[in-house]
N, C-alpha and C. Protein backbone atom coordinates (compact mmCIF):
# COMPACT_ATOMS: atom_id res chain seq x y z
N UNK A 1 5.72 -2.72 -1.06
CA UNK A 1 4.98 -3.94 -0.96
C UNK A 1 5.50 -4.90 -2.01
N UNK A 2 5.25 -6.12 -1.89
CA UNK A 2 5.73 -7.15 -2.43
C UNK A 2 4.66 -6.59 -4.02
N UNK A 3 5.62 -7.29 -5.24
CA UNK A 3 5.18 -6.80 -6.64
C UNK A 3 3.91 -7.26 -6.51
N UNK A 4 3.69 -8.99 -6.15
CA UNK A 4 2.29 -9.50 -6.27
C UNK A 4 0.94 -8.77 -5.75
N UNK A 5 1.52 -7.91 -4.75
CA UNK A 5 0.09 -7.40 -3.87
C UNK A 5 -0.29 -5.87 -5.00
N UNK A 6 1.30 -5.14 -5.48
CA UNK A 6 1.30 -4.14 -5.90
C UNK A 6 0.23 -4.59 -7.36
N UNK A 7 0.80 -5.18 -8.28
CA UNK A 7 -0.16 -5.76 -9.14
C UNK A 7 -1.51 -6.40 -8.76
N UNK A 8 -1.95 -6.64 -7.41
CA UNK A 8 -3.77 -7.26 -7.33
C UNK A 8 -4.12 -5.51 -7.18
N UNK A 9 -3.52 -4.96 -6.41
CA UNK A 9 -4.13 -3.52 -5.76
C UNK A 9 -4.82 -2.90 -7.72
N UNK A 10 -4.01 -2.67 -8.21
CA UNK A 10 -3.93 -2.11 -9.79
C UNK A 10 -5.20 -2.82 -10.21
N UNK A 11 -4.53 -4.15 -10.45
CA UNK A 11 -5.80 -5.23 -11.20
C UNK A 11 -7.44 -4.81 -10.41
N UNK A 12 -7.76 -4.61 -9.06
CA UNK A 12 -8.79 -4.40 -8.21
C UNK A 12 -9.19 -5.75 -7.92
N UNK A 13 -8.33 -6.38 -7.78
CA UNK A 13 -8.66 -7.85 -6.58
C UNK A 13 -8.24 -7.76 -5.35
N UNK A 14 -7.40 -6.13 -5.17
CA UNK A 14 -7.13 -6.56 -4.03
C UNK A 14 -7.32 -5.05 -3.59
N UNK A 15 -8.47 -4.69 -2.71
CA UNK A 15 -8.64 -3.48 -2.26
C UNK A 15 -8.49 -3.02 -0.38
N UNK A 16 -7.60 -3.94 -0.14
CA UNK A 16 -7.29 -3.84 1.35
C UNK A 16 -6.06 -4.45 1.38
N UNK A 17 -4.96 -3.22 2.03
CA UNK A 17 -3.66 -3.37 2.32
C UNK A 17 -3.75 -3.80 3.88
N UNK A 18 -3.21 -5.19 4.21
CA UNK A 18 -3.16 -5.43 5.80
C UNK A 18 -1.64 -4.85 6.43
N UNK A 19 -1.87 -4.98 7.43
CA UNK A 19 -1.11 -3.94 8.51
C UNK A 19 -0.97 -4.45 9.72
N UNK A 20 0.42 -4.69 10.76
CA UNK A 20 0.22 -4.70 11.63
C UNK A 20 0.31 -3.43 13.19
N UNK A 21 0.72 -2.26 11.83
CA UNK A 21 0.91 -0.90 13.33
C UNK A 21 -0.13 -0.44 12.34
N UNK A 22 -0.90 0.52 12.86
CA UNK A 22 -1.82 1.82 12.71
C UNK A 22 -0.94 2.65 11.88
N UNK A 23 -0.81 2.74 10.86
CA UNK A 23 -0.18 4.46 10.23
C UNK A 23 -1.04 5.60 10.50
N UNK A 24 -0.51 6.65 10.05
CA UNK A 24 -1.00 7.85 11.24
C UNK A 24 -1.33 8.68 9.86
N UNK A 25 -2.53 8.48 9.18
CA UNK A 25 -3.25 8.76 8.33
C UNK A 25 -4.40 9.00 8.30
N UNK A 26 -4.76 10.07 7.78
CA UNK A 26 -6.30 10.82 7.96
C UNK A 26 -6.85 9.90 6.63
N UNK A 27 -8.23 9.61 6.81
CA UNK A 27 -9.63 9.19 5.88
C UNK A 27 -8.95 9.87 4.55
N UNK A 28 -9.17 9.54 3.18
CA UNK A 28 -8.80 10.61 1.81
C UNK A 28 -7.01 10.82 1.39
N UNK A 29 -6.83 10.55 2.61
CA UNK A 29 -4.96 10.76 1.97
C UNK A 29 -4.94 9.80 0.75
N UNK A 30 -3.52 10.72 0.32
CA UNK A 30 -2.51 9.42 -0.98
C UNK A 30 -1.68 8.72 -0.71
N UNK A 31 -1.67 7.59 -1.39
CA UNK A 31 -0.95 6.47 -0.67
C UNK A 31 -0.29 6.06 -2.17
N UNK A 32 0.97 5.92 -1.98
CA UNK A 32 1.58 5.69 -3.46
C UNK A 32 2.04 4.39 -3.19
N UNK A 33 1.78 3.35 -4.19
CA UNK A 33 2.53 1.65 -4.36
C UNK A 33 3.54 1.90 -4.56
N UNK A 34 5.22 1.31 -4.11
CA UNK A 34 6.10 1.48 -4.58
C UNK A 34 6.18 0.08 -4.12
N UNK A 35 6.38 -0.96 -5.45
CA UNK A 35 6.20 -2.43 -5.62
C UNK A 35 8.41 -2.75 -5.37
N UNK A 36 8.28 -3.75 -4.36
CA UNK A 36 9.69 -3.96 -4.16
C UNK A 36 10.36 -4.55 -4.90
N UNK A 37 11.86 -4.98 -4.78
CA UNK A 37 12.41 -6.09 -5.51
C UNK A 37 11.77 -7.30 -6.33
N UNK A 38 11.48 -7.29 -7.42
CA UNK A 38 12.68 -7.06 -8.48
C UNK A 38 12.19 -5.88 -8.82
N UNK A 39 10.68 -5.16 -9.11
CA UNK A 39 10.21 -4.27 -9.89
C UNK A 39 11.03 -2.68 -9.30
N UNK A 40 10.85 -2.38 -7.74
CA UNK A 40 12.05 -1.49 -7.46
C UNK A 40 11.72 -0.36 -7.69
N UNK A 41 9.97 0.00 -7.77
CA UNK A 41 9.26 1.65 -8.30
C UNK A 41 7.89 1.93 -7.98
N UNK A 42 7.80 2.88 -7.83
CA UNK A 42 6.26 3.12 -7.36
C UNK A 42 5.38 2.97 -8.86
N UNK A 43 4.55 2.29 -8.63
CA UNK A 43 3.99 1.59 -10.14
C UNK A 43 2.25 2.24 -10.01
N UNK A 44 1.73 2.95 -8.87
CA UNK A 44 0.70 3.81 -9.32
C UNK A 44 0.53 4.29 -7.66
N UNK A 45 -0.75 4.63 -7.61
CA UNK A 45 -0.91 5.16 -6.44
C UNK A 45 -2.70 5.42 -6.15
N UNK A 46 -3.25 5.19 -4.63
CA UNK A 46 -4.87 4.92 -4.09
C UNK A 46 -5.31 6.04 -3.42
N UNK A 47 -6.59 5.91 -3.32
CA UNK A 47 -6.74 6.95 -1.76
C UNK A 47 -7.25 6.22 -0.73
N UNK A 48 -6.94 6.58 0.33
CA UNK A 48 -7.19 5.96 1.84
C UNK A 48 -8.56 6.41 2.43
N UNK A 49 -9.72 5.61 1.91
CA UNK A 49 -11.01 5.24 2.04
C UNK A 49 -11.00 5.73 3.85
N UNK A 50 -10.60 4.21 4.01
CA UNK A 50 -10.72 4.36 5.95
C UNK A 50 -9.80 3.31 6.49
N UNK A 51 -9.49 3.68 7.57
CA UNK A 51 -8.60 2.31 8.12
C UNK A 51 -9.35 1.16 9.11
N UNK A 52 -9.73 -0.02 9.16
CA UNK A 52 -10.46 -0.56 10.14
C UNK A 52 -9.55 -1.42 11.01
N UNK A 53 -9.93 -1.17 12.37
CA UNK A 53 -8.90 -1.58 13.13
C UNK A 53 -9.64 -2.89 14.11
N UNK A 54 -9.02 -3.93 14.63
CA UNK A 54 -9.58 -4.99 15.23
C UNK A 54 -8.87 -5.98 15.64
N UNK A 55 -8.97 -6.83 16.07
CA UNK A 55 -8.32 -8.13 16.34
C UNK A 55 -8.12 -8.97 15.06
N UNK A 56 -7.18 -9.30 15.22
CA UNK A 56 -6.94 -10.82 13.23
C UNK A 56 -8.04 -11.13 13.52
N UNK A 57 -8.68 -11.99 14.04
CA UNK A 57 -9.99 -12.55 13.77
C UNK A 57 -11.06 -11.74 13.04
N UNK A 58 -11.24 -10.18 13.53
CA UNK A 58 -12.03 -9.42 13.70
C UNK A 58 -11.96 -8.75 12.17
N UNK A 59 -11.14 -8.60 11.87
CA UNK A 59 -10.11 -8.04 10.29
C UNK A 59 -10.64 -8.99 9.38
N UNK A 60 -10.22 -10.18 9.42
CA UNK A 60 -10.59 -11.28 8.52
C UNK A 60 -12.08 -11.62 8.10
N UNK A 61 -12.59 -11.39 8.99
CA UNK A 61 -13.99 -11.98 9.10
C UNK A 61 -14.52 -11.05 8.16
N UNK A 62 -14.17 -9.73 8.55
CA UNK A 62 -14.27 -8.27 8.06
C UNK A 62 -14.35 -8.36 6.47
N UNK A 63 -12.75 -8.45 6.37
CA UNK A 63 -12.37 -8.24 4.87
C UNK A 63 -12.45 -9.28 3.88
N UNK A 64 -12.82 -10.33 4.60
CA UNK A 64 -12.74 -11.54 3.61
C UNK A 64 -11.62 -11.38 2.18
N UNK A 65 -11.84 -11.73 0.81
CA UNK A 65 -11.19 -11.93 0.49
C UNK A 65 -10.55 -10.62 -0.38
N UNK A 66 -10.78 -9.51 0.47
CA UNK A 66 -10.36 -8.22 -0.55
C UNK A 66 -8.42 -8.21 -0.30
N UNK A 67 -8.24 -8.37 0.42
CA UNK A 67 -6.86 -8.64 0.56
C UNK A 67 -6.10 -9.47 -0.28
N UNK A 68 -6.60 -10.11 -0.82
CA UNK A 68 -6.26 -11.10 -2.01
C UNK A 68 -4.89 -12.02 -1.78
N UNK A 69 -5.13 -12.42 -0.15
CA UNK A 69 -4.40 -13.54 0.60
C UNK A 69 -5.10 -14.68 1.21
N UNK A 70 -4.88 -15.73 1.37
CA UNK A 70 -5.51 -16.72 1.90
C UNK A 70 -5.52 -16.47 3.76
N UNK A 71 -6.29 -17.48 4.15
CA UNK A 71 -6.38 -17.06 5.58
C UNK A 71 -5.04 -17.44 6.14
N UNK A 72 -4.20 -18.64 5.93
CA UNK A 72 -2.93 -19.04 6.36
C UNK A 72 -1.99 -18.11 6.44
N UNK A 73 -1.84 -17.50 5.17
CA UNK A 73 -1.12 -16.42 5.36
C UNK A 73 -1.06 -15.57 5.57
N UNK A 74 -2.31 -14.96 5.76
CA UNK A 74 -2.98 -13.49 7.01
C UNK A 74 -2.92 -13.87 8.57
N UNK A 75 -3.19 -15.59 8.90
CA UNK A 75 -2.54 -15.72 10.42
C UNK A 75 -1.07 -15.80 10.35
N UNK A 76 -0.24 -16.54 9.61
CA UNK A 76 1.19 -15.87 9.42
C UNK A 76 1.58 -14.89 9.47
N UNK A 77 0.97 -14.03 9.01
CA UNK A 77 1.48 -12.06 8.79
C UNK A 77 0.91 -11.72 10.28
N UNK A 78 -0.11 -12.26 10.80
CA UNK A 78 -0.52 -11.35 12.11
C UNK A 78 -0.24 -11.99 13.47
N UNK A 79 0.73 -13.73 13.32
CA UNK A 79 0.81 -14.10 14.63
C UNK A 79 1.46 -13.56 15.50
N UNK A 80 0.80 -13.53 16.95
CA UNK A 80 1.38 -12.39 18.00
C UNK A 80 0.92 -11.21 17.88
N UNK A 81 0.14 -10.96 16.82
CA UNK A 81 0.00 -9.38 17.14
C UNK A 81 -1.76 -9.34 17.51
N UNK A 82 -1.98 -8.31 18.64
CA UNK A 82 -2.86 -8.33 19.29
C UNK A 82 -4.21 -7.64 17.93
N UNK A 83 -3.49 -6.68 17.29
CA UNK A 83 -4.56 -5.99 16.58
C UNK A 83 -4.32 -6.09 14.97
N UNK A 84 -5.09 -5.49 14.73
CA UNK A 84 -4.70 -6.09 13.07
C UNK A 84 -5.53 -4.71 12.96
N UNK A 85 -5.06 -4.09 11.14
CA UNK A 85 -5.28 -2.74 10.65
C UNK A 85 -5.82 -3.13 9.00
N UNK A 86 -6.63 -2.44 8.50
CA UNK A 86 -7.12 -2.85 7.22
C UNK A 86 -7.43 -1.92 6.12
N UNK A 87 -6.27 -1.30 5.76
CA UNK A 87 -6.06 -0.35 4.56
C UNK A 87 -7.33 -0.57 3.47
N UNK A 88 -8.65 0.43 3.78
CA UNK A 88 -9.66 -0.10 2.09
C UNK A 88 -8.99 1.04 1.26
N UNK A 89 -8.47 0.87 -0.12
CA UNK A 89 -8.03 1.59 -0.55
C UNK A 89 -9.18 1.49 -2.05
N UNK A 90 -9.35 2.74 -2.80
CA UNK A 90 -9.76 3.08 -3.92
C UNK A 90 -9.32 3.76 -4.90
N UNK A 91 -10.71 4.66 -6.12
CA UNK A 91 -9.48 5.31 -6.80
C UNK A 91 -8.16 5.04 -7.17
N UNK A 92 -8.04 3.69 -7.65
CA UNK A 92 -6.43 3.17 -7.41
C UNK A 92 -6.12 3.84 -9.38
N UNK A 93 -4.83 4.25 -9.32
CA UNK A 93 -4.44 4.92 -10.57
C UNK A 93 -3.00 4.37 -10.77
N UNK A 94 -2.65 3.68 -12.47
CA UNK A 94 -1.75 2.56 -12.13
C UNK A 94 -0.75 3.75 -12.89
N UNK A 95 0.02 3.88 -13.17
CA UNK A 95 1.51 4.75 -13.53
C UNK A 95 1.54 4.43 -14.82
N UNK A 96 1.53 5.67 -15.29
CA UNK A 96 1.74 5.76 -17.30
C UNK A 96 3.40 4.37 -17.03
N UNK A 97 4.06 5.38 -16.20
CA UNK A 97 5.33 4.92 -16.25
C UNK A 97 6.08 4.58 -15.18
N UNK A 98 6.39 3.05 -14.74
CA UNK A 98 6.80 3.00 -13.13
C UNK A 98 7.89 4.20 -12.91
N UNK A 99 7.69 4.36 -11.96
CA UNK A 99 9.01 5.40 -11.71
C UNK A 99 10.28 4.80 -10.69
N UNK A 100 11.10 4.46 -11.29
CA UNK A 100 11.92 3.58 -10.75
C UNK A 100 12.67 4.11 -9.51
N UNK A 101 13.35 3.22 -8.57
CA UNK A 101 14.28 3.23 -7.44
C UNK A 101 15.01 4.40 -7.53
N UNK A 102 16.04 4.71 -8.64
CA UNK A 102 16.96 5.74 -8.65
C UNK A 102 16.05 7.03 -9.17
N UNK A 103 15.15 7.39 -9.78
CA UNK A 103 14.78 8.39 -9.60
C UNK A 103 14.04 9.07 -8.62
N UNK A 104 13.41 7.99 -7.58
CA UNK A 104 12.76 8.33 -6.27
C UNK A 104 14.09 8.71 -5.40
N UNK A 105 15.29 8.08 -5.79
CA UNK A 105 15.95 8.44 -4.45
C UNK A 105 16.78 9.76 -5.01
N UNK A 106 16.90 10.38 -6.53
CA UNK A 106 17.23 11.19 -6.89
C UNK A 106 16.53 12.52 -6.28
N UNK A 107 15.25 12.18 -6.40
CA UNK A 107 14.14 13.37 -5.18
C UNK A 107 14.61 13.36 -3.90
N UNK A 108 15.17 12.71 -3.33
CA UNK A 108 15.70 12.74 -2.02
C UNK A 108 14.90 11.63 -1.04
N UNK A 109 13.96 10.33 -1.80
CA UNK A 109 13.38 10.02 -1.22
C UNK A 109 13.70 8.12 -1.25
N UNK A 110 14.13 7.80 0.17
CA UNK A 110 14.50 6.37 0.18
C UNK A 110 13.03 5.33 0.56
N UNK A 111 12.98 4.41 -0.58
CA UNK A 111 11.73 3.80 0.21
C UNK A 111 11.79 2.97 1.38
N UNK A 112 10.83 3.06 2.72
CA UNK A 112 11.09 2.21 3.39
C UNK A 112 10.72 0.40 2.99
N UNK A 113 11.10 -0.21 4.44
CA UNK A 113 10.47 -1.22 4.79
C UNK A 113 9.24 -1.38 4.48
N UNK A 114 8.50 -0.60 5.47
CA UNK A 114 6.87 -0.32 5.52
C UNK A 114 6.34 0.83 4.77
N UNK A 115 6.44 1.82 5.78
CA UNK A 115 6.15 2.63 5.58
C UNK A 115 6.62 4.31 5.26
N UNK A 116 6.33 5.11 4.70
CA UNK A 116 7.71 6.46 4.39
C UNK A 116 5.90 7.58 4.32
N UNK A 117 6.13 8.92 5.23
CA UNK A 117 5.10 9.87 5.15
C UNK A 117 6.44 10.76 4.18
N UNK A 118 5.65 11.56 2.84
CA UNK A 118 6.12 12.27 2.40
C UNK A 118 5.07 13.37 2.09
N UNK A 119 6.11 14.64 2.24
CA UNK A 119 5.65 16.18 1.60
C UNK A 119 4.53 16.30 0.63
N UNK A 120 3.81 16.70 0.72
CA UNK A 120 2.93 16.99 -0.27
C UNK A 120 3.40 17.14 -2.27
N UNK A 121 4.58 17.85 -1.77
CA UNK A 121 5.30 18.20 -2.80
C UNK A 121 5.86 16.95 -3.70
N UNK A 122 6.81 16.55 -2.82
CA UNK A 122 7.17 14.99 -3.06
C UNK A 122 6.20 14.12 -3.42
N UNK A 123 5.41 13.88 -3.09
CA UNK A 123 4.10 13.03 -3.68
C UNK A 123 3.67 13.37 -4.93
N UNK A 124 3.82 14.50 -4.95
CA UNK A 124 3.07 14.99 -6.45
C UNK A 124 4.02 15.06 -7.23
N UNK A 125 5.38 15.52 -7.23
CA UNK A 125 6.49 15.23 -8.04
C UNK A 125 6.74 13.50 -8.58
N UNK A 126 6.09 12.89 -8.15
CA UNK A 126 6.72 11.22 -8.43
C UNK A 126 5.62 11.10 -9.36
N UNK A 127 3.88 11.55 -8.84
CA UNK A 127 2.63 11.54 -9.59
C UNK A 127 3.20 11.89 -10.75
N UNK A 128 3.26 13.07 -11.07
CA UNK A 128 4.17 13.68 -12.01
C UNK A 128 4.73 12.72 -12.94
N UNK A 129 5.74 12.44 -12.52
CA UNK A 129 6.65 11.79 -13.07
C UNK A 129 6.15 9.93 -13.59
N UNK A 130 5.45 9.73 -12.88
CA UNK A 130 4.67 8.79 -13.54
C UNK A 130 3.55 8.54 -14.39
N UNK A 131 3.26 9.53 -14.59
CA UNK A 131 1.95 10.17 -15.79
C UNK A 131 2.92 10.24 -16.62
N UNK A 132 4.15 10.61 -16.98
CA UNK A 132 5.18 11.00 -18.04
C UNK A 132 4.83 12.68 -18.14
């Protein structure tokens, strides 16, 4: 995610990650921030409350301003798309120590675009590694 959203999630202004596909995530999972260019590291990590699913209209109205985007640019992010998805995330825990690009991909792990499901193992190795 873009650094700005990665830093509101941390700060707690921003407790809903928007979405336009469904990720295929059970209620309670871990969801690790890995904040993009320039920062380039997973900088803490939430748990996945619930996902609420709806129409943009239906999302917005919903989440008001936990997303910590204006409405312009939540109809920007969702034009054309029929449904809209609404990450409430909690428990958010920010990283003793970001754990940077080359040591995530040293684990064997490339970050995506969007989204990346990893091993149990792998998840907790980066936790790890960002607690110091």
């Amino acid at each position: 995610m873009k650094p700005r959203y990665a830093e509101a999630i941390l700060d707690g202004t921003k407790t809903v990650e928007l979405r336009r596909t469904r990720p295929s995530l059970p209620d309670g999972s871990l969801v690790l921030l890995y904040s993009s260019t320039p920062t380039r590291a997973v900088v803490g990590w939430a748990q996945l409350m619930r996902v609420q699913e709806g129409s943009p209209e239906d999302i917005w109205q919903a989440i008001g301003d936990a997303a910590a985007i204006d409405q312009t640019t939540f109809d920007a992010y969702f034009h054309g798309a029929e449904a809209a998805y609404a990450l409430e995330l909690d428990e958010v825990v920010e990283a003793t120590q970001p754990v940077p690009l080359s040591v995530i991909r040293s684990i064997g792990v490339q970050p995506p675009q969007s989204w990346r499901y990893l091993p149990r193992d792998v998840s907790h190795q980066i936790q790890a590694t960002a607690l110091g």
